[in-house]
C-alpha atoms as a PDB file:
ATOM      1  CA  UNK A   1       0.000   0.000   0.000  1.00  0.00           C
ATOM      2  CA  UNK A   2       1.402   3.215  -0.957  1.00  0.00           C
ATOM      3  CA  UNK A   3       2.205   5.665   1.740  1.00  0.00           C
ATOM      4  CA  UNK A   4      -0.317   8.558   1.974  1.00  0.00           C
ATOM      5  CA  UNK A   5       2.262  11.203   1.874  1.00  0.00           C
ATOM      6  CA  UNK A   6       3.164   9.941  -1.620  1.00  0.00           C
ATOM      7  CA  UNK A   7      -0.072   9.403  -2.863  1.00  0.00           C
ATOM      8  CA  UNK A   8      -0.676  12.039  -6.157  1.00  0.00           C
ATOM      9  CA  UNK A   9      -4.146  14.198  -6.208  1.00  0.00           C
ATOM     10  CA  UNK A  10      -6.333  11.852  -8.225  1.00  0.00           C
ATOM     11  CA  UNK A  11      -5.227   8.352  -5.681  1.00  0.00           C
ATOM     12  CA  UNK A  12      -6.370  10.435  -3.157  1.00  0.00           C
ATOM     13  CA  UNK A  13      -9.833  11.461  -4.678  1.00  0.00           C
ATOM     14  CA  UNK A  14      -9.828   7.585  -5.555  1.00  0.00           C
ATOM     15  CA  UNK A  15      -9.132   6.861  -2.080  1.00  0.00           C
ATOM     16  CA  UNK A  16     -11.750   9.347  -0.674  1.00  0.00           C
ATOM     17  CA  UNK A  17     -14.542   8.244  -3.415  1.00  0.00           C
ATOM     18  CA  UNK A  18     -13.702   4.246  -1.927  1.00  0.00           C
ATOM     19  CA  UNK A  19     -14.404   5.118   1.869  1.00  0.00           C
ATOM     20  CA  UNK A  20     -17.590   7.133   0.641  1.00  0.00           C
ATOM     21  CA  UNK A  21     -18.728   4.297  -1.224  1.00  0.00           C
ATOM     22  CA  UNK A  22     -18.824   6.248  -4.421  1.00  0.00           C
ATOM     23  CA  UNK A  23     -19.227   4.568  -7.945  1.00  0.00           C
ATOM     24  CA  UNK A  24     -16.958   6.869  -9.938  1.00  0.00           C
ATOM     25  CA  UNK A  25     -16.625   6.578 -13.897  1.00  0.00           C
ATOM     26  CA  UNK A  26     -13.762   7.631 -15.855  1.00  0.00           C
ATOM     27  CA  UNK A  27     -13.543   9.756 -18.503  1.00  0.00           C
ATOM     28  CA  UNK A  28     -11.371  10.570 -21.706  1.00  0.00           C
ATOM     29  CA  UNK A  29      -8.102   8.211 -21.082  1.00  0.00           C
ATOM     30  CA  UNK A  30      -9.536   6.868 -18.011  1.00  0.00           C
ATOM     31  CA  UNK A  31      -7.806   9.204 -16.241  1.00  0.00           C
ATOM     32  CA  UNK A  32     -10.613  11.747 -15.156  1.00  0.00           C
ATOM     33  CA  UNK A  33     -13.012  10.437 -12.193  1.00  0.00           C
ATOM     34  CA  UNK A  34     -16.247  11.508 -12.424  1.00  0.00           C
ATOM     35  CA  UNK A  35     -19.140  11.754 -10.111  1.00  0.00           C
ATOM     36  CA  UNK A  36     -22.365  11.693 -12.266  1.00  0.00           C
ATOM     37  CA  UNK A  37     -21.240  15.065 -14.736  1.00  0.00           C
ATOM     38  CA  UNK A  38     -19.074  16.328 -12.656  1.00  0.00           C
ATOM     39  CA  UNK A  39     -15.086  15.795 -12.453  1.00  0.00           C
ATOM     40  CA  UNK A  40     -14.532  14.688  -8.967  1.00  0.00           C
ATOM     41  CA  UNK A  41     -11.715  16.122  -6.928  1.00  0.00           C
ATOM     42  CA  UNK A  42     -12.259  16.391  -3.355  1.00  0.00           C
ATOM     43  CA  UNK A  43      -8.502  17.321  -3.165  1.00  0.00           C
ATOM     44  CA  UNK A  44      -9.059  20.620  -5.186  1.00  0.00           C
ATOM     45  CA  UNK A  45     -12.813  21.304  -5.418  1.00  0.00           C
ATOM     46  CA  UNK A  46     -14.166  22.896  -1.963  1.00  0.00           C
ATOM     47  CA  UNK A  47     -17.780  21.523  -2.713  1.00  0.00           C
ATOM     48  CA  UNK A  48     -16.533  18.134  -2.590  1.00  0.00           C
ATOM     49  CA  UNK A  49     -14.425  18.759   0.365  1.00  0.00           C
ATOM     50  CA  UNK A  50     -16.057  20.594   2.724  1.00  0.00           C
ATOM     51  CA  UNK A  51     -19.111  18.163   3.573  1.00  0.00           C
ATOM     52  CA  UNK A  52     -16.016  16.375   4.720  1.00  0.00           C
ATOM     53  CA  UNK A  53     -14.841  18.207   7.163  1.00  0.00           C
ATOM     54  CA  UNK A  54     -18.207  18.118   9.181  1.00  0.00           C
ATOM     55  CA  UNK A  55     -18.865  14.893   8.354  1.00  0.00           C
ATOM     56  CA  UNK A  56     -15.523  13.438  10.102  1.00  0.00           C
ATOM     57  CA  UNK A  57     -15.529  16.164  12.318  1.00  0.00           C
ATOM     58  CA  UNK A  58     -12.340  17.502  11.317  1.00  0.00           C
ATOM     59  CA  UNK A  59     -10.254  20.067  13.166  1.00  0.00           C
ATOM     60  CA  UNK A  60      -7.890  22.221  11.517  1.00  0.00           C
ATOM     61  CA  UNK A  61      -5.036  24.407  12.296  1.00  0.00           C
ATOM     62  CA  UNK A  62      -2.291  26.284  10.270  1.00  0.00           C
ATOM     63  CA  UNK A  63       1.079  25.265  11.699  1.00  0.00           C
ATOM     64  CA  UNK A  64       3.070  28.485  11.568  1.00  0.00           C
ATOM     65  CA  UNK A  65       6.508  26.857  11.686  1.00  0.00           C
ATOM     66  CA  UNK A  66       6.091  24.506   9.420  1.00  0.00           C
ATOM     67  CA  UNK A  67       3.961  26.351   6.661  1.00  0.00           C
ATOM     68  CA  UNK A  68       1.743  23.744   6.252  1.00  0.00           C
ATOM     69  CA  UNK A  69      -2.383  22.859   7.219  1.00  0.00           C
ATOM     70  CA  UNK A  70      -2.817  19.921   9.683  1.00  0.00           C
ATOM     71  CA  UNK A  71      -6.289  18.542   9.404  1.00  0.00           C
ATOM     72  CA  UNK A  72      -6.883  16.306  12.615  1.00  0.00           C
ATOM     73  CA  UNK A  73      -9.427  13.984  13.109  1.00  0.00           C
ATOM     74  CA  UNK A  74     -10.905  12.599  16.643  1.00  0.00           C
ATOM     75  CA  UNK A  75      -8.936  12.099  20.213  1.00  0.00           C
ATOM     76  CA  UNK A  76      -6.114   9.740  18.358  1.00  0.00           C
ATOM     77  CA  UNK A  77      -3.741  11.588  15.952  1.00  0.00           C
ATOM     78  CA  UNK A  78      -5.361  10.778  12.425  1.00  0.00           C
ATOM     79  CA  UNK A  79      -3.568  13.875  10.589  1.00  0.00           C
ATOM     80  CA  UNK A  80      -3.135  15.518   7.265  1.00  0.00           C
ATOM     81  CA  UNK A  81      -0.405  17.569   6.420  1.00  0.00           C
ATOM     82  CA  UNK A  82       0.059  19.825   3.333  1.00  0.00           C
ATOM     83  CA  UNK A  83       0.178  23.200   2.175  1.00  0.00           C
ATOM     84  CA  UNK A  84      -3.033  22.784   0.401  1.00  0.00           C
ATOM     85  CA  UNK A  85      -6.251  22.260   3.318  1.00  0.00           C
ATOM     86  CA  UNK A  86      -8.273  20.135   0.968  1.00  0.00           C
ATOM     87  CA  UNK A  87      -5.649  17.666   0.469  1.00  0.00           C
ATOM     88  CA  UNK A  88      -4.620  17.582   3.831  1.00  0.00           C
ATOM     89  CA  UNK A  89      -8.360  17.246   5.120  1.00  0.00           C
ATOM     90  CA  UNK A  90      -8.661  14.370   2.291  1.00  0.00           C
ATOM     91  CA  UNK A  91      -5.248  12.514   3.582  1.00  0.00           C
ATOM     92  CA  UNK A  92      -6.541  12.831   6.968  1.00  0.00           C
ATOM     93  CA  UNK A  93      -9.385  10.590   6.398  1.00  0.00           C
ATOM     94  CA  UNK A  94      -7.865   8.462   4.399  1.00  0.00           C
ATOM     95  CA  UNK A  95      -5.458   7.964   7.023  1.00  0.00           C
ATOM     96  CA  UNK A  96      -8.069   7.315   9.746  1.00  0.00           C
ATOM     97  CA  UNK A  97      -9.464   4.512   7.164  1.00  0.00           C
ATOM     98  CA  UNK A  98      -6.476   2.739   6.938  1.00  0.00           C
ATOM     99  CA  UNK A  99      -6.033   2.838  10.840  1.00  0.00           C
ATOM    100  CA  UNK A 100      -9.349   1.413  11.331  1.00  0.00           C
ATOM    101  CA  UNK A 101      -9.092  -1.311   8.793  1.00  0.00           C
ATOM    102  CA  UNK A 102      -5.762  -2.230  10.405  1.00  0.00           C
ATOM    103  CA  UNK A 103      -6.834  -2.314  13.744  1.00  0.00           C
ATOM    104  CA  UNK A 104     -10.219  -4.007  13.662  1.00  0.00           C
END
């Protein structure tokens, strides 16, 4: 399994569309996920990303020193980091997913 921090935009949506359950098709090359008409991109599009953050209850905070977003989710230490917040919100869950699958 490839290590979150690695992961490019579109394995992340991928990721993301998996845990919601999500039936995505793919356009052109097969490169383009799409949700219904719309291209979808949780990692870059703020309508796709910010049910998110109340739905996993998300806390965020802007860590001075090291420039970056760190999107935190419950008691345990579920983070995403990256100077973008969507994609650190989106690594954040997937992160939490793979914790929970691991640990059930």
């Amino acid at each position: 399994m490839k290590n979150i921090d690695e992961m490019t935009n579109v394995e992340i949506d991928l990721a993301i569309a998996e845990i919601e359950g999500l039936r995505l098709k793919f356009m052109g090359t097969g490169k383009v996920p799409m949700l219904g008409r719309m291209i979808y991109s949780p990692t870059t599009d703020w309508s796709q990303c910010g049910p998110l953050i109340e739905k996993y209850v998300i806390h965020i905070e802007w860590i001075t020193a090291s420039n970056m977003w760190c999107a935190i989710i419950g008691k345990v230490l579920y983070g995403g980091w990256d100077k973008s917040l969507p994609i650190a919100i989106c690594k954040a869950i997937v992160r939490a997913d793979r914790y929970k699958k691991e640990n059930k």
